[in-house]
PDB file of N, CA and C in Angstrom:
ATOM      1  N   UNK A   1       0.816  -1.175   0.000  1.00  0.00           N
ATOM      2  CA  UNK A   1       0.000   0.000   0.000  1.00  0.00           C
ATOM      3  C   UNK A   1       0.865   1.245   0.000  1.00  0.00           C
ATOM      4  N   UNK A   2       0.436   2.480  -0.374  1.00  0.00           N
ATOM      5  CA  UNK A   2       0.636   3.724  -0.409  1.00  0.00           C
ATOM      6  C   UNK A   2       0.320   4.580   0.150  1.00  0.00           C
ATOM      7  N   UNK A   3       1.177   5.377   1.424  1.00  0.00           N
ATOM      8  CA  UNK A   3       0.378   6.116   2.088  1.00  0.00           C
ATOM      9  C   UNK A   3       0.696   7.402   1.974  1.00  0.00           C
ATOM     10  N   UNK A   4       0.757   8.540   2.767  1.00  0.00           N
ATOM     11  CA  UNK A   4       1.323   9.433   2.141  1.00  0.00           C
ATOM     12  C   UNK A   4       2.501   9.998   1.992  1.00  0.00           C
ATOM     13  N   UNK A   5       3.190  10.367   1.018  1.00  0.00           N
ATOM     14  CA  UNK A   5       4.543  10.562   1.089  1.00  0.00           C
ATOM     15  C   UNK A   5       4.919   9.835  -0.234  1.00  0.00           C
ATOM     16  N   UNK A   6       4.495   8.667  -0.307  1.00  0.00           N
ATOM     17  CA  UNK A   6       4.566   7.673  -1.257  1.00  0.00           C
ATOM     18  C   UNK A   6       4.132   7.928  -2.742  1.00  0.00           C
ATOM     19  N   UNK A   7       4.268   6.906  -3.447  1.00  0.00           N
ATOM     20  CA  UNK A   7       4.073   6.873  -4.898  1.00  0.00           C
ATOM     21  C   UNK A   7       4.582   7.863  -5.976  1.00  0.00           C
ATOM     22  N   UNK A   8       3.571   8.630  -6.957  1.00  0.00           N
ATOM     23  CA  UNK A   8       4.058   9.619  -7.723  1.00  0.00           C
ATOM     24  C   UNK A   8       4.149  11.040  -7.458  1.00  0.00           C
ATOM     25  N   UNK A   9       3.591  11.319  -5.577  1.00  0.00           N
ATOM     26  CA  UNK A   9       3.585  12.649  -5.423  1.00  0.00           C
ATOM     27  C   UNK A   9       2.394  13.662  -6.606  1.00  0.00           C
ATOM     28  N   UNK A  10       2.558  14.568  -6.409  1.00  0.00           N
ATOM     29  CA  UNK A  10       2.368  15.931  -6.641  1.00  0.00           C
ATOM     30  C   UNK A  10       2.153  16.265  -8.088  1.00  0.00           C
ATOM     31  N   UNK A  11       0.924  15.839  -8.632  1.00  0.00           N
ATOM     32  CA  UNK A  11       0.766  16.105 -10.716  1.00  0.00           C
ATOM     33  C   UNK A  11       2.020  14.918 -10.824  1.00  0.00           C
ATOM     34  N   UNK A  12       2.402  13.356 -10.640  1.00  0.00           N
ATOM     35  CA  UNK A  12       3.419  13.125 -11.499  1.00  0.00           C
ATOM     36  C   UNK A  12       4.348  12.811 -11.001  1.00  0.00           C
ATOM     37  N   UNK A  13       4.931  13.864 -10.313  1.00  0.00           N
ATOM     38  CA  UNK A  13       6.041  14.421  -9.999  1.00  0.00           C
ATOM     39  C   UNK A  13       6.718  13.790  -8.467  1.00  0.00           C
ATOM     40  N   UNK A  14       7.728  13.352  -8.327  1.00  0.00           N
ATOM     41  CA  UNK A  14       8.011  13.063  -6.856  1.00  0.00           C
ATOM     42  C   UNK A  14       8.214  13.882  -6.167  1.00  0.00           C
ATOM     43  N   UNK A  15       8.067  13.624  -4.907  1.00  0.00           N
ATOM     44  CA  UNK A  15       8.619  14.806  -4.290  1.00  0.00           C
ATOM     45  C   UNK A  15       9.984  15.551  -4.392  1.00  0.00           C
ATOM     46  N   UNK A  16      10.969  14.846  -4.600  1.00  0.00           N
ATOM     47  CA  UNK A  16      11.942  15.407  -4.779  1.00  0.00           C
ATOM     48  C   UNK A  16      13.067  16.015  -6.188  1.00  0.00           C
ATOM     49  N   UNK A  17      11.760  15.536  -7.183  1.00  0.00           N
ATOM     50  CA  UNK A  17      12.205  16.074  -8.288  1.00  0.00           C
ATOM     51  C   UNK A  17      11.643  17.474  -8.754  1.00  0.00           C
ATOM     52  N   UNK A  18       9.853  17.512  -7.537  1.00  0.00           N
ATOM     53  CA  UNK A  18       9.648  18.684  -7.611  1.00  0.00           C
ATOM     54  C   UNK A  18      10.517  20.151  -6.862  1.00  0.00           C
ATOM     55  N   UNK A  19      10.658  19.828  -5.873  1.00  0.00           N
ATOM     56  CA  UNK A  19      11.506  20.716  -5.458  1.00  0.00           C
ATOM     57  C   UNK A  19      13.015  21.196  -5.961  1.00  0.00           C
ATOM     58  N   UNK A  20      13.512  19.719  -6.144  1.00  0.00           N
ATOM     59  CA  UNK A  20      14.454  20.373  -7.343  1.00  0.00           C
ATOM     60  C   UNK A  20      14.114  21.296  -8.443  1.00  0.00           C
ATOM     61  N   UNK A  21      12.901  21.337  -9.183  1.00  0.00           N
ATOM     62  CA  UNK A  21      12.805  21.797 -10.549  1.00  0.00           C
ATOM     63  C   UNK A  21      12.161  23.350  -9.930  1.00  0.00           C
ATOM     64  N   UNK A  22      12.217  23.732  -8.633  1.00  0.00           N
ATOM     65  CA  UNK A  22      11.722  24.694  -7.991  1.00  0.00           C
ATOM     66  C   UNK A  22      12.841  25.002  -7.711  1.00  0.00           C
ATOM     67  N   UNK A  23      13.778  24.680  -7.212  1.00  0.00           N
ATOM     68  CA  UNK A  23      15.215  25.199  -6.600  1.00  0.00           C
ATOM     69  C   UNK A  23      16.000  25.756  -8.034  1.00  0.00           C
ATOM     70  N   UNK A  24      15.796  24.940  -9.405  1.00  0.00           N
ATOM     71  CA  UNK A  24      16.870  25.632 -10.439  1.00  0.00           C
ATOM     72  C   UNK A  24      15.979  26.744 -11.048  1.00  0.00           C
ATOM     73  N   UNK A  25      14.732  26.907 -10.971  1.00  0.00           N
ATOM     74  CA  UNK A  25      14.021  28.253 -11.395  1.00  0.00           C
ATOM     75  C   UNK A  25      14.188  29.305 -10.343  1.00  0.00           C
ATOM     76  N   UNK A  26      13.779  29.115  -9.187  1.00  0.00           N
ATOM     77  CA  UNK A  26      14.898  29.631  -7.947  1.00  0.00           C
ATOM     78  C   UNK A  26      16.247  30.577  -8.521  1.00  0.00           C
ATOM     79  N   UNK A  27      16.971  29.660  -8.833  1.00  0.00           N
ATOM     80  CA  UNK A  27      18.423  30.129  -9.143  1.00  0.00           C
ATOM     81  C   UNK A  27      18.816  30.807 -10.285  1.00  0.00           C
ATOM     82  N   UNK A  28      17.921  30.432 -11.399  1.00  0.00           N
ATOM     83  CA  UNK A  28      17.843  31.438 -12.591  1.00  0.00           C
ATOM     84  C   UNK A  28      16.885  32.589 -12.467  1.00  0.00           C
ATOM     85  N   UNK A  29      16.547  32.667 -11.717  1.00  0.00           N
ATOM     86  CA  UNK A  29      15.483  33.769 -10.840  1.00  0.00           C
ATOM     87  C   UNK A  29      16.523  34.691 -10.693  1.00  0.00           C
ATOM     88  N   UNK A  30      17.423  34.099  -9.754  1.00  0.00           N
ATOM     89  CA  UNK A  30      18.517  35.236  -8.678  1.00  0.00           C
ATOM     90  C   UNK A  30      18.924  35.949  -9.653  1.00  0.00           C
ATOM     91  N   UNK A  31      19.562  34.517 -10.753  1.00  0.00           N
ATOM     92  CA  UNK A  31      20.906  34.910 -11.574  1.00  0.00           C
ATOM     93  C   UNK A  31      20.398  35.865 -12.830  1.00  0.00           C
ATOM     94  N   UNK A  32      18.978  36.235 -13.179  1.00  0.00           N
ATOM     95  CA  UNK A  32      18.372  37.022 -14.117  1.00  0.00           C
ATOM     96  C   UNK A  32      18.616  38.530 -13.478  1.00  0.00           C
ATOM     97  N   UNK A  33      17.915  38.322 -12.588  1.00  0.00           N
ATOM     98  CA  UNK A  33      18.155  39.790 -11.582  1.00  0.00           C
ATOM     99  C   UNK A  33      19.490  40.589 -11.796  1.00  0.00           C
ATOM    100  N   UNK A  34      20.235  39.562 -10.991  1.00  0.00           N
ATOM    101  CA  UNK A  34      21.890  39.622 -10.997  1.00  0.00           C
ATOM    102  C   UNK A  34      22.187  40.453 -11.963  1.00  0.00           C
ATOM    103  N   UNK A  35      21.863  39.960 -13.347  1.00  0.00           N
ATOM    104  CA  UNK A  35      22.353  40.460 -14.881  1.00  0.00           C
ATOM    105  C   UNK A  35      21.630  41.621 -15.044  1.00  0.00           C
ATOM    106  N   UNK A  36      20.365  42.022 -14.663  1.00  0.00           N
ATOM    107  CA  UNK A  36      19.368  43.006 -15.252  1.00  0.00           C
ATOM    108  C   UNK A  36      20.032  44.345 -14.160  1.00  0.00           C
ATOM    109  N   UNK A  37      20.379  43.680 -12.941  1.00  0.00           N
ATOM    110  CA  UNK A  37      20.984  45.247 -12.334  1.00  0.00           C
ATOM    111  C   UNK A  37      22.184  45.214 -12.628  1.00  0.00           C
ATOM    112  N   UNK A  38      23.075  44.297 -13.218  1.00  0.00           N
ATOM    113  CA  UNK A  38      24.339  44.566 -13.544  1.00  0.00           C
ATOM    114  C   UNK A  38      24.087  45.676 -14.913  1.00  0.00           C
ATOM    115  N   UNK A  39      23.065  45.277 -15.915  1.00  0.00           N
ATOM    116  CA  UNK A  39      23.184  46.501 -17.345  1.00  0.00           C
ATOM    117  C   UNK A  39      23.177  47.698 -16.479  1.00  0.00           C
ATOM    118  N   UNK A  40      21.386  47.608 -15.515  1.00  0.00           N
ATOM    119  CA  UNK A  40      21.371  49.398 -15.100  1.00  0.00           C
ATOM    120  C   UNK A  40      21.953  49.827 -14.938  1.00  0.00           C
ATOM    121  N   UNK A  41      23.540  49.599 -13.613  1.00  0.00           N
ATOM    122  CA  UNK A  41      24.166  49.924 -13.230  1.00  0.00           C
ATOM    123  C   UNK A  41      25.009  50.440 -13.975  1.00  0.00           C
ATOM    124  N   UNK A  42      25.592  49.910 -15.507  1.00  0.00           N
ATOM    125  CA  UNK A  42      26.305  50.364 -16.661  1.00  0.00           C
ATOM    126  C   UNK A  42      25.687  50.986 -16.906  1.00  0.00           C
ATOM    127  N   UNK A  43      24.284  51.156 -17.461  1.00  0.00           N
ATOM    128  CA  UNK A  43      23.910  52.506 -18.193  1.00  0.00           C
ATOM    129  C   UNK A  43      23.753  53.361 -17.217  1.00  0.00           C
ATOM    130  N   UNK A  44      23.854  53.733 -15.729  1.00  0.00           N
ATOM    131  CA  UNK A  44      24.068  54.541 -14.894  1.00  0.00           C
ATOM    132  C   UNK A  44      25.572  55.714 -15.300  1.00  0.00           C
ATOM    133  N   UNK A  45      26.580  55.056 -15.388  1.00  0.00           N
ATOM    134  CA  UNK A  45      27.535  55.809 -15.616  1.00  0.00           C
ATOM    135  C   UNK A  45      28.270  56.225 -17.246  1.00  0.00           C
ATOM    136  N   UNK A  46      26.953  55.930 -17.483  1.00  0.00           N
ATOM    137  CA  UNK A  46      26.805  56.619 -19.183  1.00  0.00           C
ATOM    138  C   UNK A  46      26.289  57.919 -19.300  1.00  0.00           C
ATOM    139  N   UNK A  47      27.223  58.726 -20.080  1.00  0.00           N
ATOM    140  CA  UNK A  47      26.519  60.186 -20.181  1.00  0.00           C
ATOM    141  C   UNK A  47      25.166  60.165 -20.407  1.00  0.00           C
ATOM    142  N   UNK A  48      23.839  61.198 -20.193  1.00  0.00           N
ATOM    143  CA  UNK A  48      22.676  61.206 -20.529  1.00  0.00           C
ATOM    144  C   UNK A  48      22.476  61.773 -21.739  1.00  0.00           C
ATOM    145  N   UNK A  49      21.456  61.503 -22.206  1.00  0.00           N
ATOM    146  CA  UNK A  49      21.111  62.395 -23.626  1.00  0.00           C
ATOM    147  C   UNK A  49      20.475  63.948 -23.170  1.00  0.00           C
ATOM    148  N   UNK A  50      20.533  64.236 -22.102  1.00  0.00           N
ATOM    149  CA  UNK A  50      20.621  65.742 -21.917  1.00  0.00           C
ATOM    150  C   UNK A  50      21.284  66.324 -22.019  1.00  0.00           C
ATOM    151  N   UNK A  51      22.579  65.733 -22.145  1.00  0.00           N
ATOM    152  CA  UNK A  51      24.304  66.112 -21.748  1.00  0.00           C
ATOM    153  C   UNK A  51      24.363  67.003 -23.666  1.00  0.00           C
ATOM    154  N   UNK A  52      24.314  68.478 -23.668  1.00  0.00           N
ATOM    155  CA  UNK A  52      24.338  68.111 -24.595  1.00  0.00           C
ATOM    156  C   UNK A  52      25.721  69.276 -25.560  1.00  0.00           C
ATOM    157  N   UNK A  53      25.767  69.907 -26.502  1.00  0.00           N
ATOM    158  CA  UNK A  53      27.102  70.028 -26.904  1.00  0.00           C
ATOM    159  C   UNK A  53      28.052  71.028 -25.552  1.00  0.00           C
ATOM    160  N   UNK A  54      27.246  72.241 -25.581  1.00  0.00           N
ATOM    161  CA  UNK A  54      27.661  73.211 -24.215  1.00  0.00           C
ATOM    162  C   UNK A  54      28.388  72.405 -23.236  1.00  0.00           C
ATOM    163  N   UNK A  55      27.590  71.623 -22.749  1.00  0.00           N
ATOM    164  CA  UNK A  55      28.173  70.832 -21.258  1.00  0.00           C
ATOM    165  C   UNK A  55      29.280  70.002 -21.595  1.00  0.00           C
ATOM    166  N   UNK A  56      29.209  69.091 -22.691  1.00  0.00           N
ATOM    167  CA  UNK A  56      30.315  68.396 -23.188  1.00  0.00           C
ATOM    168  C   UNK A  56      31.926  69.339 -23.475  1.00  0.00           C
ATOM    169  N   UNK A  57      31.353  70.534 -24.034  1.00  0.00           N
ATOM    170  CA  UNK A  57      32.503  71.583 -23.942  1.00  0.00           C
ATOM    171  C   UNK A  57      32.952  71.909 -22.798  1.00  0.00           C
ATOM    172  N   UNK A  58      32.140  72.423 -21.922  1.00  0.00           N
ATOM    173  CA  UNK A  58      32.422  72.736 -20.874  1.00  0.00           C
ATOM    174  C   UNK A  58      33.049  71.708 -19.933  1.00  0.00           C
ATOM    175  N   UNK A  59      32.583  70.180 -20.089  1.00  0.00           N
ATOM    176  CA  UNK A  59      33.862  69.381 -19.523  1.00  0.00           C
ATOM    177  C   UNK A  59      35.129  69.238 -19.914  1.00  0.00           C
ATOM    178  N   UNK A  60      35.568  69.436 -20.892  1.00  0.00           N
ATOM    179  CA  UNK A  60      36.383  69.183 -22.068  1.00  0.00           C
ATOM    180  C   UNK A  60      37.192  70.181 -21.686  1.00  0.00           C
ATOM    181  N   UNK A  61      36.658  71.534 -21.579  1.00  0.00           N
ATOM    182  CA  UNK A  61      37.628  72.923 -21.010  1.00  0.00           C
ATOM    183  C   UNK A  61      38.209  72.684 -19.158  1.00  0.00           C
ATOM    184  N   UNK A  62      37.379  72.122 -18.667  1.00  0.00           N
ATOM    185  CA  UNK A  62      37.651  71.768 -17.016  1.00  0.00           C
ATOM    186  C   UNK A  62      38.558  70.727 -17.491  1.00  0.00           C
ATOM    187  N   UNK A  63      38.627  69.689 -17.913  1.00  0.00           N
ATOM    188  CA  UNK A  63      39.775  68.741 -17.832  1.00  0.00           C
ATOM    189  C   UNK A  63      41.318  69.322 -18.761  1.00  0.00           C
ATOM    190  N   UNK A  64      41.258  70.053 -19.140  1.00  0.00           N
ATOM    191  CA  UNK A  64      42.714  70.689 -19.857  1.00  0.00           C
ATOM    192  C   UNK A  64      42.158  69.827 -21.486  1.00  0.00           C
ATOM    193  N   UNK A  65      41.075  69.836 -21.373  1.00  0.00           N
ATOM    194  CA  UNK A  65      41.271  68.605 -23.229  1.00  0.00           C
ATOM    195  C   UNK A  65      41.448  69.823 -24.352  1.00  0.00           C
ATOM    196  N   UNK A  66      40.273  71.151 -24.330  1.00  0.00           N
ATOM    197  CA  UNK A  66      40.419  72.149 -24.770  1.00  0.00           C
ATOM    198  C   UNK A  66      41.274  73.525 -24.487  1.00  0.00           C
ATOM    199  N   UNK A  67      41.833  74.367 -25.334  1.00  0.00           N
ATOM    200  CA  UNK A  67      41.657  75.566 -24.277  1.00  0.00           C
ATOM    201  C   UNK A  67      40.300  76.755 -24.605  1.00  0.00           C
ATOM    202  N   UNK A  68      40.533  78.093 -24.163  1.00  0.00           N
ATOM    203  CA  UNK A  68      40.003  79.108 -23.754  1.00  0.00           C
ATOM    204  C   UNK A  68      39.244  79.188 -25.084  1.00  0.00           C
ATOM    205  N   UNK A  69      40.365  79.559 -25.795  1.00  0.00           N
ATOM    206  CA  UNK A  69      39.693  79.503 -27.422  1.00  0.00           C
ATOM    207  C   UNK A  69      39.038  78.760 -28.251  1.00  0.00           C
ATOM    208  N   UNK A  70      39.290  77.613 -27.841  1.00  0.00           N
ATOM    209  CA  UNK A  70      38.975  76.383 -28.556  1.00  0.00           C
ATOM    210  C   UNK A  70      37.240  76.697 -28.030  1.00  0.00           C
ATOM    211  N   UNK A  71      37.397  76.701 -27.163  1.00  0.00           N
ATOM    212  CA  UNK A  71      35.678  76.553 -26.263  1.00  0.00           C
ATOM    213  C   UNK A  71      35.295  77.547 -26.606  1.00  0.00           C
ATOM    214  N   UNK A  72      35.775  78.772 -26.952  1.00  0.00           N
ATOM    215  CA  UNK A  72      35.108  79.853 -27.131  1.00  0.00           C
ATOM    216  C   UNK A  72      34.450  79.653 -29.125  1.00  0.00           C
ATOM    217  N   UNK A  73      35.297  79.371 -29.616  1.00  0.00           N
ATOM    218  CA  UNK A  73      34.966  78.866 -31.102  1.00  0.00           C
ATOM    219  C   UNK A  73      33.827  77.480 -31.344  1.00  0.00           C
ATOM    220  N   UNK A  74      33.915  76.727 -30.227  1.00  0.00           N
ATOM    221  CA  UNK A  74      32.755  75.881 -29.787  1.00  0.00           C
ATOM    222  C   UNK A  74      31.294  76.483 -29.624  1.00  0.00           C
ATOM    223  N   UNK A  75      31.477  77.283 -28.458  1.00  0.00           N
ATOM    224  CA  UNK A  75      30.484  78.096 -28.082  1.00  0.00           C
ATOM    225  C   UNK A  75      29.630  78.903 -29.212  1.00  0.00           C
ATOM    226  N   UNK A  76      30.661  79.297 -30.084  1.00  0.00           N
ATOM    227  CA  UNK A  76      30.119  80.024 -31.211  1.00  0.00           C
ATOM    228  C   UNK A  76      29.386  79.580 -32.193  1.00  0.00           C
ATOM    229  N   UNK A  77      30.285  78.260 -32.625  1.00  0.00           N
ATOM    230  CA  UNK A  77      29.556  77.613 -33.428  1.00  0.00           C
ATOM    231  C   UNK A  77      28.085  76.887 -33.089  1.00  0.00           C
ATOM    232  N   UNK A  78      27.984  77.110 -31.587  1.00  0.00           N
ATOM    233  CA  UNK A  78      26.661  76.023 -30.963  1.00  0.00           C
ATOM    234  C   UNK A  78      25.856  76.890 -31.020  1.00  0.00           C
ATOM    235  N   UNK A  79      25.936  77.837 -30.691  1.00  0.00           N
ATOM    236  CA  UNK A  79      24.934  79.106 -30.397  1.00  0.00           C
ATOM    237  C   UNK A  79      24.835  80.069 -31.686  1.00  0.00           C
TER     238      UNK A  79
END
């Protein structure tokens, strides 16, 4: 006889093949996440599309990339 605990379990399924097949969706669960905040986090420290010619100059002149003139002939041409 079969009592409970016994036989095919659960739709089919034994008990312990169900929980396994719950534990690796489980884990590709985590590991989806994992990946989806790993992109945000990259497109976090990506310039924005607001960023737009002015400001790019204006970093460009703060880091020594341009000088005075250069930005000023920038400026001109943007405006």
């Amino acid at each position: 006889m079969m009592g409970i605990g016994h036989g095919y379990g659960m739709y089919g399924f034994g008990g312990g093949s169900f929980m396994m097949i719950l534990i690796f969706l489980l884990i590709g669960y985590l590991i989806y996440l994992g990946i989806r905040q790993n992109r945000n986090s990259e497109h976090r420290n990506q310039p924005t599309t607001s960023s737009n010619a002015l400001d790019i100059a204006k970093s460009r002149l703060a880091k020594g990339e341009i000088t005075i003139e250069e930005f000023e002939q920038i400026k001109k041409s943007i405006l």
